[in-house]
N, C-alpha and C. Protein backbone atom coordinates (compact mmCIF):
# COMPACT_ATOMS: atom_id res chain seq x y z
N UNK A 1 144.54 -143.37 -46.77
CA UNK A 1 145.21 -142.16 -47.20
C UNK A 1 146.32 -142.52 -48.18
N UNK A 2 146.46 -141.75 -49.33
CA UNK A 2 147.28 -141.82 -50.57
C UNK A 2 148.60 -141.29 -50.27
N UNK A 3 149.84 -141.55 -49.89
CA UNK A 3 150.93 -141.03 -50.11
C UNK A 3 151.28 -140.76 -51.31
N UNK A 4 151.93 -139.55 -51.90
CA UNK A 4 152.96 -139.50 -53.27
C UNK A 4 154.31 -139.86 -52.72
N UNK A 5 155.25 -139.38 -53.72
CA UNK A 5 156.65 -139.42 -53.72
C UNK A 5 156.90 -138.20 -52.89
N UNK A 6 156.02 -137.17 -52.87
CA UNK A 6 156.56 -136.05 -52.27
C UNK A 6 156.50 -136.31 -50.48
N UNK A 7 155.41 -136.92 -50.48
CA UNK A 7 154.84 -137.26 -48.76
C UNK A 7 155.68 -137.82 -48.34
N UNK A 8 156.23 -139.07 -49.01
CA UNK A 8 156.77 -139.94 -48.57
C UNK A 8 158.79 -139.48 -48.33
N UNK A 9 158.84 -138.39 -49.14
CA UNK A 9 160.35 -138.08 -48.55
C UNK A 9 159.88 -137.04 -47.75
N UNK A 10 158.85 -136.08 -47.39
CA UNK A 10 158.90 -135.27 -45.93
C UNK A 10 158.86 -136.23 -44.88
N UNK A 11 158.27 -137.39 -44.64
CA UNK A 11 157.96 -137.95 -43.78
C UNK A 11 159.16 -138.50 -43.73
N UNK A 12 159.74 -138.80 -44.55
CA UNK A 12 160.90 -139.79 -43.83
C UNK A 12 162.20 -138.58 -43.72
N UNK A 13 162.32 -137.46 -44.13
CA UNK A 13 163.47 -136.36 -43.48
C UNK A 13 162.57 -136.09 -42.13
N UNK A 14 161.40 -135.79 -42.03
CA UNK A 14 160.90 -135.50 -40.00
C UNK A 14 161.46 -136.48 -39.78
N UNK A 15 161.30 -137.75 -40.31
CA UNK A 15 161.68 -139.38 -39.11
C UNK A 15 163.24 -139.39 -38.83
N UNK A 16 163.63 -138.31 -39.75
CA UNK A 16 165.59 -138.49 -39.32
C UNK A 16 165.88 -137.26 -38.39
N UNK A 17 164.99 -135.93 -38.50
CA UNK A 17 165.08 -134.71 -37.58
C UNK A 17 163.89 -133.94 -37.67
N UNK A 18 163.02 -134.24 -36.78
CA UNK A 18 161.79 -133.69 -36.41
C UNK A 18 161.85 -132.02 -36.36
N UNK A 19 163.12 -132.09 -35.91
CA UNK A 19 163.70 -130.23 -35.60
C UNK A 19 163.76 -129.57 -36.48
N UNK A 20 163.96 -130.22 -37.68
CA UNK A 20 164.15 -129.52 -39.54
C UNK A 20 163.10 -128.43 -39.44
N UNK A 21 163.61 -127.21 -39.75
CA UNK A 21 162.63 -126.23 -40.04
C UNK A 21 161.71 -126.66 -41.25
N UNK A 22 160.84 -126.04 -41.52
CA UNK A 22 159.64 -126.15 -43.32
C UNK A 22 160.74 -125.37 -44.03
N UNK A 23 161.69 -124.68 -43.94
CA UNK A 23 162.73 -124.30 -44.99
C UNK A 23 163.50 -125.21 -45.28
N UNK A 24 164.08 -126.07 -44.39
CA UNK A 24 165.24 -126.77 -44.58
C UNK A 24 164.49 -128.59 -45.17
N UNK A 25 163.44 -128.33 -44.44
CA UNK A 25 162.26 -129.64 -45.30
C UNK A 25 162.14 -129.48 -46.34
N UNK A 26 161.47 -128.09 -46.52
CA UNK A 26 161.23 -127.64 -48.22
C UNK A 26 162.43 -128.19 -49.13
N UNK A 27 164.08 -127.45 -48.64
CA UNK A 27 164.79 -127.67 -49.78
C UNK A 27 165.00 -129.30 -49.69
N UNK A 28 165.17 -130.12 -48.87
CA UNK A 28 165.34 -131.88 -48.31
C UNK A 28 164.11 -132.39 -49.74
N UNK A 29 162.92 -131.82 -49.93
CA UNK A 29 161.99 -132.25 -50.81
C UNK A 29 161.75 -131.68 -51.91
N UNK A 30 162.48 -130.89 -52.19
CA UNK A 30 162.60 -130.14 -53.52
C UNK A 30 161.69 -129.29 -53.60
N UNK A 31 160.55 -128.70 -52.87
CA UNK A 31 159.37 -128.16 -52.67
C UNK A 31 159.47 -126.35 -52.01
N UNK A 32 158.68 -125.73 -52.76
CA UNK A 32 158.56 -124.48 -51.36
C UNK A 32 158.46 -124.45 -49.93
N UNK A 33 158.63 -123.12 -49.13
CA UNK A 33 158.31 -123.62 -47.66
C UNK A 33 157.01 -123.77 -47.49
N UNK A 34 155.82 -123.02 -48.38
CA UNK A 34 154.42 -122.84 -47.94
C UNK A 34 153.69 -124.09 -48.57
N UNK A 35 153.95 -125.13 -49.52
CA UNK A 35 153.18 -125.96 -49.93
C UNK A 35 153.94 -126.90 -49.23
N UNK A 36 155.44 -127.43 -48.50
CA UNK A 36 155.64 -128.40 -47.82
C UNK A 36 155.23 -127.92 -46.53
N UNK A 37 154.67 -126.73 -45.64
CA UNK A 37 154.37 -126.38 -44.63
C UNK A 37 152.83 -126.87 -44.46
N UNK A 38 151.78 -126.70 -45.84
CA UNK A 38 150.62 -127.23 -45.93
C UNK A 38 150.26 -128.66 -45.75
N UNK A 39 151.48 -129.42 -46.35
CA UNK A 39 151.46 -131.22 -46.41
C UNK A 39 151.95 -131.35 -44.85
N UNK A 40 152.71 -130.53 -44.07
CA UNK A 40 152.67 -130.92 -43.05
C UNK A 40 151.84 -131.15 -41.89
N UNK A 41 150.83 -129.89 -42.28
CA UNK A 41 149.86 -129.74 -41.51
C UNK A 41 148.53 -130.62 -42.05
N UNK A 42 148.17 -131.06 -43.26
CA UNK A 42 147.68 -132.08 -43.65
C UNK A 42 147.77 -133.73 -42.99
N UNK A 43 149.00 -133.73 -43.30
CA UNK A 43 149.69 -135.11 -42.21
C UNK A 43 148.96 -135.19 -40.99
N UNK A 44 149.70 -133.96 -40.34
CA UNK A 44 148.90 -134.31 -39.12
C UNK A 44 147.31 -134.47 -38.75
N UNK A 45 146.88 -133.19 -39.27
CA UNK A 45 145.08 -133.61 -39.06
C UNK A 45 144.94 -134.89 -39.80
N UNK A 46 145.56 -135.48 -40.28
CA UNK A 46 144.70 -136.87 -41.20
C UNK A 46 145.19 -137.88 -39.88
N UNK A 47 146.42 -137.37 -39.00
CA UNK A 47 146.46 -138.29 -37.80
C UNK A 47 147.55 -139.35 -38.48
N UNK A 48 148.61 -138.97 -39.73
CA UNK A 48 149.36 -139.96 -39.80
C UNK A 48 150.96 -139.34 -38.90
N UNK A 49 150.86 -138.30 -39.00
CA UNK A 49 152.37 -137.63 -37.64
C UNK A 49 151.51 -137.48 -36.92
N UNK A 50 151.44 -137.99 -35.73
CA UNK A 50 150.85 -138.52 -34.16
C UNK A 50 151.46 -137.32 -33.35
N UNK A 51 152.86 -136.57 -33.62
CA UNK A 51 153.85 -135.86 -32.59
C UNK A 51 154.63 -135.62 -32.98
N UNK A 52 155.92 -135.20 -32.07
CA UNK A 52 157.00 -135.00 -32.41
C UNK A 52 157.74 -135.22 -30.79
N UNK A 53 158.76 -136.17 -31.17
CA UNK A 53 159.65 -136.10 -29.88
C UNK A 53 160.95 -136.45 -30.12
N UNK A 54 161.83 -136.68 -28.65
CA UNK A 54 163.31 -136.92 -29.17
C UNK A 54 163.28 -138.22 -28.49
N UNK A 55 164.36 -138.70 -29.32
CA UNK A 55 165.06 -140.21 -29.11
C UNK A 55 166.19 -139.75 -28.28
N UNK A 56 165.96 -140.49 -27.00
CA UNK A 56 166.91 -140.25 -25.69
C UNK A 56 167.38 -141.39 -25.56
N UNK A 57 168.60 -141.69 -25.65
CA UNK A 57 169.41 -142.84 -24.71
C UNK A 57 168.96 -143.72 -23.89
N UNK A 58 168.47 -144.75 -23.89
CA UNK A 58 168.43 -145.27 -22.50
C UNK A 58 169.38 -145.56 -21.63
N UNK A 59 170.51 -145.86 -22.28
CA UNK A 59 171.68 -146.11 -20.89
C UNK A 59 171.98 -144.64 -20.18
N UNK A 60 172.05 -143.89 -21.14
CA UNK A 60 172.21 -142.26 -20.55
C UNK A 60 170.78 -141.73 -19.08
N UNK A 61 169.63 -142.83 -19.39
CA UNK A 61 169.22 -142.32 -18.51
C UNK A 61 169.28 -143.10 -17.32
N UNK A 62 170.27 -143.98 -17.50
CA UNK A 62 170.27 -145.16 -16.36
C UNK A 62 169.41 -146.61 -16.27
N UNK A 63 168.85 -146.55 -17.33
CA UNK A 63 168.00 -148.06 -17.85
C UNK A 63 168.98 -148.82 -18.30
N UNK A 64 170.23 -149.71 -17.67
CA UNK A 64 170.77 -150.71 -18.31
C UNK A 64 170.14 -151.88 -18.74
N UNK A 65 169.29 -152.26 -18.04
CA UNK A 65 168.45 -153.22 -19.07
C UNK A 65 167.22 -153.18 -20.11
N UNK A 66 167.56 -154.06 -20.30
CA UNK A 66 166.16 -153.63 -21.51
C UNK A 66 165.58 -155.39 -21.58
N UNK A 67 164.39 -155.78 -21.94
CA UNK A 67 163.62 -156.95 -21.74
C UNK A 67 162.30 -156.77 -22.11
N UNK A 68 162.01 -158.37 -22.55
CA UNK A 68 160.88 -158.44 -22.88
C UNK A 68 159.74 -159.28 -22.17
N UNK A 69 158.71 -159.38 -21.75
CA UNK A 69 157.88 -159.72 -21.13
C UNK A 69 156.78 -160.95 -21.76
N UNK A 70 156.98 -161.87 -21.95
CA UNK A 70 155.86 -162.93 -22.50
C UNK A 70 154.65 -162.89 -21.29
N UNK A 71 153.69 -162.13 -20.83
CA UNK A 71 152.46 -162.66 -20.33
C UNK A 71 151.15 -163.50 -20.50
N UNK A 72 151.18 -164.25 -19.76
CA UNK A 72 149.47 -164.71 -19.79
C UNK A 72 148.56 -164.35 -18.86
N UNK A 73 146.85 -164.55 -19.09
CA UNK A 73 146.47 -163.81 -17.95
C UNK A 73 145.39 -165.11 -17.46
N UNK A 74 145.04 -164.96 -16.45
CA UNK A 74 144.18 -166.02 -16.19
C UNK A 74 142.56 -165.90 -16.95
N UNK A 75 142.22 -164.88 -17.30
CA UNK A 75 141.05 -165.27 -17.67
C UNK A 75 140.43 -164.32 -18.63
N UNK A 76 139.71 -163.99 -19.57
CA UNK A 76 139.76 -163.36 -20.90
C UNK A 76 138.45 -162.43 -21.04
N UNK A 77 137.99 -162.30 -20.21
CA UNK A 77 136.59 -161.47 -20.18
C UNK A 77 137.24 -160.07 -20.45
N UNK A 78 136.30 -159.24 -21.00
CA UNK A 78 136.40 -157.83 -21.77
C UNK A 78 136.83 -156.79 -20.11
N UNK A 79 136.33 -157.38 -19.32
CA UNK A 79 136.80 -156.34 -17.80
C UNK A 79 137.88 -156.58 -17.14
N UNK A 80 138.19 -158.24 -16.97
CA UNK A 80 139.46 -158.34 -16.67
C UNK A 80 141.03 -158.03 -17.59
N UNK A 81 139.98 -158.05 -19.04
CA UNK A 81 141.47 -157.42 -19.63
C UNK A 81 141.77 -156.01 -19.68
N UNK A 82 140.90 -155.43 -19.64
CA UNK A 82 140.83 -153.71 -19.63
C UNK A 82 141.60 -153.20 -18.41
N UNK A 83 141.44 -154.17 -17.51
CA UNK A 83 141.62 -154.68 -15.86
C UNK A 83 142.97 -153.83 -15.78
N UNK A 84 143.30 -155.01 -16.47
CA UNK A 84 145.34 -155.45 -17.32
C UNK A 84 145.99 -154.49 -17.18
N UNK A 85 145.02 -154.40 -18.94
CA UNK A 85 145.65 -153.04 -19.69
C UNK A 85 145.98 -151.68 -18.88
N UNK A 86 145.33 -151.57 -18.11
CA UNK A 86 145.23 -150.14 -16.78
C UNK A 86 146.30 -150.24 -16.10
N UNK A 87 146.46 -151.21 -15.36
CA UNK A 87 147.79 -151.42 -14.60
C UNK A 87 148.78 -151.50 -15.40
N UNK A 88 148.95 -152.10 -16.52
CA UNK A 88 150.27 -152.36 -17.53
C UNK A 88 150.30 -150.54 -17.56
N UNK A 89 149.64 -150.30 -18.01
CA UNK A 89 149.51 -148.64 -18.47
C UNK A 89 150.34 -147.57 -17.78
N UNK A 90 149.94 -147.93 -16.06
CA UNK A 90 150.41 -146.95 -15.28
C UNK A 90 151.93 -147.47 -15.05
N UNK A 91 152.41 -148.37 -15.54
CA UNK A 91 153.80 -148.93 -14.94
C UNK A 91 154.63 -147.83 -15.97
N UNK A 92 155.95 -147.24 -15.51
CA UNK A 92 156.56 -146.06 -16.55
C UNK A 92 157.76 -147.27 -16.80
N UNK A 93 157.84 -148.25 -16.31
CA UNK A 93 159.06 -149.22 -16.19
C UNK A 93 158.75 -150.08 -17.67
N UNK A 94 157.32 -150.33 -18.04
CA UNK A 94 156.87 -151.18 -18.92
C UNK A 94 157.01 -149.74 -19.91
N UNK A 95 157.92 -149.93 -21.53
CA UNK A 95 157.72 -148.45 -22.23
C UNK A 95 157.17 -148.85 -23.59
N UNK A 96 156.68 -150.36 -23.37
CA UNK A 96 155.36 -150.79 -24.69
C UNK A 96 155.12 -151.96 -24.00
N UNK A 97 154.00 -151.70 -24.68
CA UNK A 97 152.70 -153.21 -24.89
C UNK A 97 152.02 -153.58 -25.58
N UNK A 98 151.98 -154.76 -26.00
CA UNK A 98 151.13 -155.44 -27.34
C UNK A 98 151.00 -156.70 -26.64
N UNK A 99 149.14 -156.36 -27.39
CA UNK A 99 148.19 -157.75 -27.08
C UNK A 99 149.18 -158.56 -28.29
N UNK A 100 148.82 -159.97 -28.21
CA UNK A 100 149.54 -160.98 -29.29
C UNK A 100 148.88 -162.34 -29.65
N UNK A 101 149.32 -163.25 -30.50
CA UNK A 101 148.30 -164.23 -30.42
C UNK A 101 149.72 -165.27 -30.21
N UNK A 102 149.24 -166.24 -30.33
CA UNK A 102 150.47 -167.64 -29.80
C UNK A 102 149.75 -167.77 -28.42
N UNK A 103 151.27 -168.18 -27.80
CA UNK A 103 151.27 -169.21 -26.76
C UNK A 103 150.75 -168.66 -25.54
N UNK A 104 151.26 -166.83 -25.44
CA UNK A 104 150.52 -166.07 -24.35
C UNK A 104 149.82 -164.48 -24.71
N UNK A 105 149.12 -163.79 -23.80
CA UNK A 105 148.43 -162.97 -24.15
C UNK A 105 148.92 -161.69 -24.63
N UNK A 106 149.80 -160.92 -23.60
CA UNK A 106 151.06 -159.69 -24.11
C UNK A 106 152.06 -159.72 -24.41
N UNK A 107 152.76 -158.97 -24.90
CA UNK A 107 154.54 -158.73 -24.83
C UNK A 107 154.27 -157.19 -24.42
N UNK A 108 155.85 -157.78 -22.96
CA UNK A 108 155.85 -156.17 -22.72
C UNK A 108 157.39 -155.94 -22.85
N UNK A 109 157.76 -154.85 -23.05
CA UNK A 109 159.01 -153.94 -23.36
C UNK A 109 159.14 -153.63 -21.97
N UNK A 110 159.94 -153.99 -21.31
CA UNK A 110 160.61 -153.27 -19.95
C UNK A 110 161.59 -152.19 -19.89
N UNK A 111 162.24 -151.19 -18.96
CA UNK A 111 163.75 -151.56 -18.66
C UNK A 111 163.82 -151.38 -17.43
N UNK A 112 164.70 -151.41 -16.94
CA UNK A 112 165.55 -151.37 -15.31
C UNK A 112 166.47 -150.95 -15.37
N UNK A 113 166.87 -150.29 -14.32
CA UNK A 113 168.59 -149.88 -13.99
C UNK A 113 169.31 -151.16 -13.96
N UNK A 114 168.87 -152.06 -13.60
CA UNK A 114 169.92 -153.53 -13.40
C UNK A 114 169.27 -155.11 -13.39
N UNK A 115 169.87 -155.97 -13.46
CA UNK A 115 168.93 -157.50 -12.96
C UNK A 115 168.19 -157.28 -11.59
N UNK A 116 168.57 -156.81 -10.58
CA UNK A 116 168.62 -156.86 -9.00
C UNK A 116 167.34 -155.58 -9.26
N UNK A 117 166.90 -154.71 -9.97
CA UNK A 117 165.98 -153.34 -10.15
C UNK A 117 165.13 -154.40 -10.74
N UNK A 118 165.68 -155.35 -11.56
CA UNK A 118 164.24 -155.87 -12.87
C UNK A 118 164.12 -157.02 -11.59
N UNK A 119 164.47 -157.98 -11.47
CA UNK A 119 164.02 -158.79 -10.43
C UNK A 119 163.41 -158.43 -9.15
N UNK A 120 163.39 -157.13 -8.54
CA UNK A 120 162.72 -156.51 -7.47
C UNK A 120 161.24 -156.27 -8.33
N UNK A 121 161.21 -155.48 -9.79
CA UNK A 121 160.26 -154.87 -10.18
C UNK A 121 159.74 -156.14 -10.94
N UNK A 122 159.96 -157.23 -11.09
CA UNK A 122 159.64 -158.29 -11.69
C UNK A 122 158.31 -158.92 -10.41
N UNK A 123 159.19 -159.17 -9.45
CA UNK A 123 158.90 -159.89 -7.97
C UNK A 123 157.51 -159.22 -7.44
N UNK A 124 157.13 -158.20 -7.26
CA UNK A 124 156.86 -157.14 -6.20
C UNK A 124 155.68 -156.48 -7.48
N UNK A 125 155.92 -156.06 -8.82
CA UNK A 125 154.82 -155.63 -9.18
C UNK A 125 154.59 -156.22 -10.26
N UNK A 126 155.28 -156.77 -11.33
CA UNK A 126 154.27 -157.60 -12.30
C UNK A 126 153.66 -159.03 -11.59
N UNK A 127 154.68 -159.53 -11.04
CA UNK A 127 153.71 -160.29 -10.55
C UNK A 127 152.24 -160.12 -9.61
N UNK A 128 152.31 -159.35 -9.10
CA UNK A 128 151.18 -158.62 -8.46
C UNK A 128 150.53 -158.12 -9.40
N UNK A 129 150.18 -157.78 -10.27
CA UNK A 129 149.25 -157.52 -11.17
C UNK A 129 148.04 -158.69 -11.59
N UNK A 130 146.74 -157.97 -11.55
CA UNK A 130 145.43 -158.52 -11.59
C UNK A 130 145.79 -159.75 -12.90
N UNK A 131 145.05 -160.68 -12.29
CA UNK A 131 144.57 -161.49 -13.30
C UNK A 131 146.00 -162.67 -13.83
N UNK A 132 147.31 -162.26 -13.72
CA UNK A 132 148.26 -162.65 -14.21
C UNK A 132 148.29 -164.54 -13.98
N UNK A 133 148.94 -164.99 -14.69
CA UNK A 133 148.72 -166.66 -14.82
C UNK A 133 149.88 -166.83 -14.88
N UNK A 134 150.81 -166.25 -16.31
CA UNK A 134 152.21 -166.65 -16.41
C UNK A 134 152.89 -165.63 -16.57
N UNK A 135 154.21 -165.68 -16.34
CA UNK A 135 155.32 -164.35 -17.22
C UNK A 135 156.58 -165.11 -17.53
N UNK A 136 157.22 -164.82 -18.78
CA UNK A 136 158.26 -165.25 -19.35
C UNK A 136 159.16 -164.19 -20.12
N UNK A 137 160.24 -163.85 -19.15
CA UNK A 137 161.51 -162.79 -19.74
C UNK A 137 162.43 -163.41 -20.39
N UNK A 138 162.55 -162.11 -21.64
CA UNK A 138 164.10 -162.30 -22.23
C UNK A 138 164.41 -161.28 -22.23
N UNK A 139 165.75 -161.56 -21.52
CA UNK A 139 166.77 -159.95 -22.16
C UNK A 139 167.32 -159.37 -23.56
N UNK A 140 167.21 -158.49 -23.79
CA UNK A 140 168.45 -158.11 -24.79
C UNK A 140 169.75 -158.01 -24.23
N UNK A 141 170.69 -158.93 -25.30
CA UNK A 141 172.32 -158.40 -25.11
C UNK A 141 172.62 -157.51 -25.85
N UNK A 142 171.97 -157.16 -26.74
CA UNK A 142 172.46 -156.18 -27.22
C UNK A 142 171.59 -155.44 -28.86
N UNK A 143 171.55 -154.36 -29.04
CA UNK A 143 170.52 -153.92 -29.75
C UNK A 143 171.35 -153.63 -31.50
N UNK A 144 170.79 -154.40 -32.17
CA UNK A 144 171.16 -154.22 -33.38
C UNK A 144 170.63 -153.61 -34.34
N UNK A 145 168.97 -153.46 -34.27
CA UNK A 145 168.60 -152.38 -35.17
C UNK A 145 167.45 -151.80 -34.03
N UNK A 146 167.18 -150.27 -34.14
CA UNK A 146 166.74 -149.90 -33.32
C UNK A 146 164.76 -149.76 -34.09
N UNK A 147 163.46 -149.39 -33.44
CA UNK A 147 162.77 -149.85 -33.58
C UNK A 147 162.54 -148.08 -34.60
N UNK A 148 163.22 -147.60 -35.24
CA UNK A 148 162.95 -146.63 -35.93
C UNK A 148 163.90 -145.73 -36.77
N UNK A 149 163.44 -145.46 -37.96
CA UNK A 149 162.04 -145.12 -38.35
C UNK A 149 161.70 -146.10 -38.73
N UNK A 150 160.25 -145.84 -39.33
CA UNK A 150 159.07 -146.67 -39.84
C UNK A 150 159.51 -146.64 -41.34
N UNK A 151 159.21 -148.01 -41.70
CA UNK A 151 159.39 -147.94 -43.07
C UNK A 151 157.86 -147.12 -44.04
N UNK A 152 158.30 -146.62 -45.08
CA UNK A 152 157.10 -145.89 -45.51
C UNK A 152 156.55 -146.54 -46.73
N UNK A 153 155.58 -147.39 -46.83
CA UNK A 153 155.20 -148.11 -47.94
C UNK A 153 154.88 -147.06 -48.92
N UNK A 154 154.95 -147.68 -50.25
CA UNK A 154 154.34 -146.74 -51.14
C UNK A 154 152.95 -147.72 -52.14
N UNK A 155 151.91 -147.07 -52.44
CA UNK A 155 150.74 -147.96 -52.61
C UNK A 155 150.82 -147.97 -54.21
């Protein structure tokens, strides 16, 4: 899919306030409300805006930690990883996952209310999870750029 100059500044005023009316987009892009209301709805059926949601706090919701997960798994067949992926899935504690290549198989994004919450939920259910071989955490001390927005290439 072809971005212009025009796509590429609606998309990046939604990525700063999703809430922007198609009026207040329109004038943000120099455009009417009914032809930036059309590119919006374009966007989406082409499946490049996925949604719309809000960026909530995590300390506000009581997640003081935040961490990352190096996994390996014991064994690589197409069922035991799907296996994985299912259980990683249902955990609400894990809030991403990516397969990876190197030294081990995932990285997972955690958080916890505390060390003593992540070391219970460390202990008790990742390790209990199918198939697992290794796990290797790092914390964040502290967050310096946050994972958004997306930068918007232009072709």
């Amino acid at each position: 899919m072809r971005l212009d100059a025009t796509d590429i500044r609606l998309l990046s005023a939604l990525q700063e306030d999703a809430r922007s009316t198609v009026a207040d987009l329109a004038e943000k892009i120099s455009l009417s409300t009914s032809p930036t209301w059309r590119r919006i709805k374009r966007l989406e059926d082409e499946g490049l805006i996925k949604g719309y949601s809000a960026v909530l706090d995590r300390r506000g919701l009581g997640w003081g930690v935040l961490g990352f997960i190096n996994v390996s798994i014991e064994h690589h067949s197409e069922a035991e990883a799907v296996a994985f992926e299912r259980a990683l899935a249902a955990l609400p504690e894990i809030v991403a996952c990516w397969s990876i290549t190197g030294g081990t198989d995932f990285l997972l994004q955690v958080v916890a209310k505390d060390l003593d919450s992540y070391a219970d939920f460390a202990m008790t259910t990742i390790r209990r999870l199918p198939g697992l071989k290794a796990m290797h955490t790092t914390f964040t001390l502290k967050e310096i750029k946050a994972p958004v927005p997306w930068p918007i290439l232009r072709e």
